[in-house]
N, C-alpha and C. Protein backbone atom coordinates (compact mmCIF):
# COMPACT_ATOMS: atom_id res chain seq x y z
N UNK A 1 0.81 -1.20 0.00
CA UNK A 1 0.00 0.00 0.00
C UNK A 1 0.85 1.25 0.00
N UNK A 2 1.79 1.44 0.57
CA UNK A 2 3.05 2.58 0.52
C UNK A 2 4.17 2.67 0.05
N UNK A 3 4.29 1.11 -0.86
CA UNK A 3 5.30 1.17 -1.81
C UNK A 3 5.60 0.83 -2.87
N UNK A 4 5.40 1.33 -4.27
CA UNK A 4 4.96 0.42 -5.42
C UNK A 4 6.57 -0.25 -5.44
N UNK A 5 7.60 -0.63 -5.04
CA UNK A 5 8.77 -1.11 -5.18
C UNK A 5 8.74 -2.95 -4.38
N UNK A 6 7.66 -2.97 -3.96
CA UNK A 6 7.19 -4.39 -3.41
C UNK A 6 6.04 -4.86 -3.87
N UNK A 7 5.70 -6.03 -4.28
CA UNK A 7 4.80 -7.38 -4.63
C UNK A 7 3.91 -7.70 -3.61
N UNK A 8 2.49 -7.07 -3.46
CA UNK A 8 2.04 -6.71 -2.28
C UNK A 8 1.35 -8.69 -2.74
N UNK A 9 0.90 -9.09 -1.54
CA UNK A 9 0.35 -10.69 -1.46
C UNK A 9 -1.30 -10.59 -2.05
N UNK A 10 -1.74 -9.25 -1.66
CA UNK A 10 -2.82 -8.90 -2.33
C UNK A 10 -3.59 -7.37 -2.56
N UNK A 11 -2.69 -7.07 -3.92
CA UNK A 11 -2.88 -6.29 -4.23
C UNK A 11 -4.32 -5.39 -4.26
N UNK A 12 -5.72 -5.78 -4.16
CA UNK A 12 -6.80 -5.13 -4.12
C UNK A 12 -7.12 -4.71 -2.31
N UNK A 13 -6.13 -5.60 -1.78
CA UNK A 13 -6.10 -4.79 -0.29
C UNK A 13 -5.89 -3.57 -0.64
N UNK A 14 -4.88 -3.21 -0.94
CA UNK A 14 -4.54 -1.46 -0.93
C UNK A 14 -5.77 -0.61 -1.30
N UNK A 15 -6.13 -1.40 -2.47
CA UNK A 15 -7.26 -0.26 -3.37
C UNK A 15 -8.82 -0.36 -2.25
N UNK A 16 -9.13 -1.82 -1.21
CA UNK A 16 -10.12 -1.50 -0.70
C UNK A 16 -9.46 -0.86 1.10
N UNK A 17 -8.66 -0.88 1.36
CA UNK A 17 -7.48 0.19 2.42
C UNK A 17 -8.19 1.41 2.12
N UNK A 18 -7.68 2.14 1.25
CA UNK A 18 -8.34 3.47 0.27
C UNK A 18 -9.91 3.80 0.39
N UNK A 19 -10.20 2.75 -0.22
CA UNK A 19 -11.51 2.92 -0.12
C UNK A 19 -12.45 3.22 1.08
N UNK A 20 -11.74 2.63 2.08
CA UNK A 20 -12.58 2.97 3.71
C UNK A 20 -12.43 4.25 3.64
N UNK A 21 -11.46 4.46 3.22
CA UNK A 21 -10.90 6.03 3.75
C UNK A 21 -11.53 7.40 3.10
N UNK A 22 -12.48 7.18 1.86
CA UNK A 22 -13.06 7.36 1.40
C UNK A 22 -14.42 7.41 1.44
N UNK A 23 -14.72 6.23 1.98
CA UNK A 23 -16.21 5.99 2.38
C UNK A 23 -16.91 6.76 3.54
N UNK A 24 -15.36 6.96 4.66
CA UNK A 24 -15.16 7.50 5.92
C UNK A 24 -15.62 8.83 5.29
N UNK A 25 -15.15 9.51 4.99
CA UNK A 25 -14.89 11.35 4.75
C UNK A 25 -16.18 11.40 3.48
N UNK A 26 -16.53 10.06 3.14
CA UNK A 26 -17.64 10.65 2.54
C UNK A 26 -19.31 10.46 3.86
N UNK A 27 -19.13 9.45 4.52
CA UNK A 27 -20.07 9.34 5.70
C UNK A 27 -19.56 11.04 6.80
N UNK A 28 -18.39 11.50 6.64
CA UNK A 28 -18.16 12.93 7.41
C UNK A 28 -18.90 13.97 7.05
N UNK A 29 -19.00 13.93 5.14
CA UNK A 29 -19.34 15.01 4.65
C UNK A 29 -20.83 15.06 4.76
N UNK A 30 -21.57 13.15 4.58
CA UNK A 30 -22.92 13.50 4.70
C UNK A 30 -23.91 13.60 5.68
N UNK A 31 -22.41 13.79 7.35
CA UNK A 31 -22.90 14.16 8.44
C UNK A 31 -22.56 15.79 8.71
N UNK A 32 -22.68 16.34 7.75
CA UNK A 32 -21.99 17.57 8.22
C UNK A 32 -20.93 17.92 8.90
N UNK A 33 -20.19 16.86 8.92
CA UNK A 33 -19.21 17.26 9.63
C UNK A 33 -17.83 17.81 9.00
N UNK A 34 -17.74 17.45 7.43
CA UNK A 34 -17.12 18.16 6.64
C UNK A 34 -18.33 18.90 6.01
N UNK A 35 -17.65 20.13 5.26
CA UNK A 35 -18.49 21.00 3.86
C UNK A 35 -18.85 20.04 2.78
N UNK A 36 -19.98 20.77 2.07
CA UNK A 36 -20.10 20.01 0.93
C UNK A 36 -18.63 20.53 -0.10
N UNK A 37 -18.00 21.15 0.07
CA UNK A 37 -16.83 21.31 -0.90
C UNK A 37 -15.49 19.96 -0.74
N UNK A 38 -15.80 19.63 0.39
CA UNK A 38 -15.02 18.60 0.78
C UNK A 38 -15.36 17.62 0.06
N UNK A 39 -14.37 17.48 -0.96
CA UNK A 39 -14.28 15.89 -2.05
C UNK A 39 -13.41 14.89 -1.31
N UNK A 40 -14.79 13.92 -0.69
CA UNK A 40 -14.31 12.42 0.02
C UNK A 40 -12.93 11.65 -0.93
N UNK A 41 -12.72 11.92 -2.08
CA UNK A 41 -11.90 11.12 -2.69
C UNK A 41 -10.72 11.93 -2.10
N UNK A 42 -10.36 13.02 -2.63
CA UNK A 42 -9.65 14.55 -1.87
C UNK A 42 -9.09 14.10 -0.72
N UNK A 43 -9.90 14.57 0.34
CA UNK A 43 -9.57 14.17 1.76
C UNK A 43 -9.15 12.61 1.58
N UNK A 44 -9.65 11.67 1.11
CA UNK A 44 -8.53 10.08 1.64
C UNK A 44 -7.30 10.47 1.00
N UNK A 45 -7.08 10.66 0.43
CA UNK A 45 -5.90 10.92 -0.51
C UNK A 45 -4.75 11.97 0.36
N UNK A 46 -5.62 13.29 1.01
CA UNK A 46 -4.64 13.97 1.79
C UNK A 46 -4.23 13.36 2.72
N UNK A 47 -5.20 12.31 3.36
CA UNK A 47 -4.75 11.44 4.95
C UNK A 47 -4.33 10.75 4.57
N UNK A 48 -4.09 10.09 3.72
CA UNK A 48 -3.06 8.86 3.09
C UNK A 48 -1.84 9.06 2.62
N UNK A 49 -1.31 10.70 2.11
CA UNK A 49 -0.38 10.77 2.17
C UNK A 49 0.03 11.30 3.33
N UNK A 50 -0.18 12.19 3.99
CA UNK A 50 -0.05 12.59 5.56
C UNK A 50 0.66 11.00 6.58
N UNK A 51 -0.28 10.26 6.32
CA UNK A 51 -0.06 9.02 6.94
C UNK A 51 0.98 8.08 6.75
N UNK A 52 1.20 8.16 5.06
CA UNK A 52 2.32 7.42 4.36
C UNK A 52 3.52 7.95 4.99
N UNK A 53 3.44 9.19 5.05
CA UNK A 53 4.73 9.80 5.54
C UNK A 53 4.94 9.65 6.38
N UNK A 54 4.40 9.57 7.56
CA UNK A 54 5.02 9.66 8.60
C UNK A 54 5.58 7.85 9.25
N UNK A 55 4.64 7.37 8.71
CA UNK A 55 4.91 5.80 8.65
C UNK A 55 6.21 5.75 8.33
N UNK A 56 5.98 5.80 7.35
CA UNK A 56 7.61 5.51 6.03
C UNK A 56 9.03 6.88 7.18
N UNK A 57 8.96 7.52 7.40
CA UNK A 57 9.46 8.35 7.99
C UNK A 57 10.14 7.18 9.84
N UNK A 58 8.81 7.03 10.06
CA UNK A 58 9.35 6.33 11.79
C UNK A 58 10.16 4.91 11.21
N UNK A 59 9.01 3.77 10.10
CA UNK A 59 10.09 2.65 9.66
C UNK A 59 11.27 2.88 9.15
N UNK A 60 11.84 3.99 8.57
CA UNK A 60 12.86 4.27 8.21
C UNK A 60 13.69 4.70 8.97
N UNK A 61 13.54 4.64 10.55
CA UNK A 61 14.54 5.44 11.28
C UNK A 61 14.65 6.71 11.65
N UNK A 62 14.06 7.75 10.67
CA UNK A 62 14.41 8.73 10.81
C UNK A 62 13.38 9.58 11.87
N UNK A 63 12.55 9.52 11.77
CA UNK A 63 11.85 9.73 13.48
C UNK A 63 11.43 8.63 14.47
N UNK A 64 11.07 8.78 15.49
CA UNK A 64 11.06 7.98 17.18
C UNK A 64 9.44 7.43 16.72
N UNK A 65 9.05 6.35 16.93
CA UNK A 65 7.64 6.21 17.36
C UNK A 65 7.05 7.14 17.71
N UNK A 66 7.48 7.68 19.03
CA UNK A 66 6.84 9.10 20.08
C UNK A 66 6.34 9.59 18.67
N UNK A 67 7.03 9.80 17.90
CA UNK A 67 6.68 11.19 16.48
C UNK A 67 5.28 11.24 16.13
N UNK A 68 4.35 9.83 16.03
CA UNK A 68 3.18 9.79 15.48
C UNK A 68 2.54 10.48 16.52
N UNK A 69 2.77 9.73 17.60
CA UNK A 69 1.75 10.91 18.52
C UNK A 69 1.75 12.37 18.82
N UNK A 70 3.24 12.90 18.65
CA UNK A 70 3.12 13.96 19.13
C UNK A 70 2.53 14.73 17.83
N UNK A 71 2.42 14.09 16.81
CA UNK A 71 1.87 15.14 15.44
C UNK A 71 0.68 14.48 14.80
N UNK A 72 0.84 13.17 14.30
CA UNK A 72 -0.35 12.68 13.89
C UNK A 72 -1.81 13.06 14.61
N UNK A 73 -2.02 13.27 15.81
CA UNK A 73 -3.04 13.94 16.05
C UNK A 73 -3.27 15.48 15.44
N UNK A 74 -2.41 16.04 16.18
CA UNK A 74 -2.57 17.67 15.72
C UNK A 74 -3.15 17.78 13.67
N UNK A 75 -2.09 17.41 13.36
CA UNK A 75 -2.24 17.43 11.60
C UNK A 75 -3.37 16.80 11.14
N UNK A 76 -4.21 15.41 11.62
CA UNK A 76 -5.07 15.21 11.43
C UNK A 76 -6.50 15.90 11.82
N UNK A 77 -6.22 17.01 13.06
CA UNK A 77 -7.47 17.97 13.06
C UNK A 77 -7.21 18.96 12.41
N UNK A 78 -6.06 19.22 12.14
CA UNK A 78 -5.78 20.50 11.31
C UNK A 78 -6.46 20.24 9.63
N UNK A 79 -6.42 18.51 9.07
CA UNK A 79 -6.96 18.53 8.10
C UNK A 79 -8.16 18.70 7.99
N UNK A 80 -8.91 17.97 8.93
CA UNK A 80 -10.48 17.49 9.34
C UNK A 80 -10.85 19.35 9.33
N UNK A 81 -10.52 20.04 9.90
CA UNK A 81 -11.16 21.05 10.64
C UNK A 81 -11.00 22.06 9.17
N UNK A 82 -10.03 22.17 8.70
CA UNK A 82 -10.07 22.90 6.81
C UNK A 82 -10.90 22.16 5.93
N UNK A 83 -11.43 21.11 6.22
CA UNK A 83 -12.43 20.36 5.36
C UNK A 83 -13.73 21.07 5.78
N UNK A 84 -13.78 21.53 6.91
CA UNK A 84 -15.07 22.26 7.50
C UNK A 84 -15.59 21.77 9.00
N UNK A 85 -15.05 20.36 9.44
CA UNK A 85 -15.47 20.05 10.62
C UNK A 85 -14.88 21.51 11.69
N UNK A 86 -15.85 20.96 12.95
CA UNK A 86 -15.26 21.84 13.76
C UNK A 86 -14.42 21.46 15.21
N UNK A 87 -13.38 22.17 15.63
CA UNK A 87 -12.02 21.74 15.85
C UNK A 87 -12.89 20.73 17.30
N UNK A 88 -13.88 21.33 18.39
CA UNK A 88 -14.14 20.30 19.29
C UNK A 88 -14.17 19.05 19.48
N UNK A 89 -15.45 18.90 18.35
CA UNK A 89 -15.60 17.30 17.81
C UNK A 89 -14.71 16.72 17.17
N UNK A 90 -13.76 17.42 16.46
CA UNK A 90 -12.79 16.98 15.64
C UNK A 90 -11.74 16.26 16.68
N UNK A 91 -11.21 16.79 17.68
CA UNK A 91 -10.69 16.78 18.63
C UNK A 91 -11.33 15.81 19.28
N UNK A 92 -12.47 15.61 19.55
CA UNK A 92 -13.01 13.75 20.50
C UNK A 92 -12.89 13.37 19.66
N UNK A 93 -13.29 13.04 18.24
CA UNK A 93 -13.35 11.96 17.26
C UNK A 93 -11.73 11.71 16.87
N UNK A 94 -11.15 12.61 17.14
CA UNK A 94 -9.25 12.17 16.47
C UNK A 94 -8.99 11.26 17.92
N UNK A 95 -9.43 11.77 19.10
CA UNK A 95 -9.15 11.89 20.20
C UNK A 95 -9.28 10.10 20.40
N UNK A 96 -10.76 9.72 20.35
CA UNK A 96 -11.23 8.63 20.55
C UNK A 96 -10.62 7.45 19.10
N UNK A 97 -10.06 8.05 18.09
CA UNK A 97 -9.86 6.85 16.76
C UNK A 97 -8.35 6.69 17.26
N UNK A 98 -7.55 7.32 17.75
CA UNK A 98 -6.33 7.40 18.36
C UNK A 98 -6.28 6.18 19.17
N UNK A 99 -7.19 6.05 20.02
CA UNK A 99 -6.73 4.90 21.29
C UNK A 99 -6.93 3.65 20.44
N UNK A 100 -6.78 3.39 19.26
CA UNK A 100 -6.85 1.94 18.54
C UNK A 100 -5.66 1.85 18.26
N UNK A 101 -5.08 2.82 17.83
CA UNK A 101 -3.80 3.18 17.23
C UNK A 101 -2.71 2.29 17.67
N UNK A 102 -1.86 1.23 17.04
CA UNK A 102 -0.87 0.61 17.71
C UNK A 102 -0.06 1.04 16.38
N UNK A 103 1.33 1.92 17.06
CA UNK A 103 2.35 1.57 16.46
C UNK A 103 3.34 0.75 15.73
N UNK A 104 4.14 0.79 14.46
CA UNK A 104 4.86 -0.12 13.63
C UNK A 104 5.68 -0.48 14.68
N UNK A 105 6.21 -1.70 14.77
CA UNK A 105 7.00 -2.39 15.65
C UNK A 105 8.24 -3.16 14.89
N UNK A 106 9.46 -3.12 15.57
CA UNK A 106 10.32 -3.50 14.70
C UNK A 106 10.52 -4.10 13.77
């Protein structure tokens, strides 16, 4: 899913990966919780690269685990909340999808 340089075991994982992410920000937009200007395809695409990076960034060494937390929250309300949500709820809902969150492990 984050690297076309590997032979993924099943390749339509990635494309339905995506797709939640999509489905997600489109169930946001038709809760009002994003604008209608907010294109669900748009937004997965910004959190997927947002996400790629920082992934690919900690497996690579070059930042600490700690890194996702201390930013992956913030940047993900900072996206949510320019899509049109507003920063409170944005803030329980990052707040509460966070505690699933398990870090890449060696």
């Amino acid at each position: 899913m984050f690297d076309t340089e590997f032979d993924l075991d099943d390749p339509a994982a990635a494309a339905r990966t995506f797709e939640r992410l999509v489905e997600r920000a489109t169930r946001a937009r038709l809760a009002d919780r994003f604008s209608e200007n907010a294109d669900p395809e748009t937004m997965a695409t910004r959190f997927w690269i947002m996400g790629h990076g920082f992934i690919s960034l900690v497996v690579n060494g070059v930042l600490p685990v700690s890194a996702l937390e201390d930013h992956v929250p913030p940047m993900t309300i900072a996206l949510f909340t320019t899509a049109g949500d507003l920063e409170a709820p944005c803030r329980r809902s990052v707040r509460r999808g966070w505690r699933h969150f398990r870090p890449p492990t060696g």
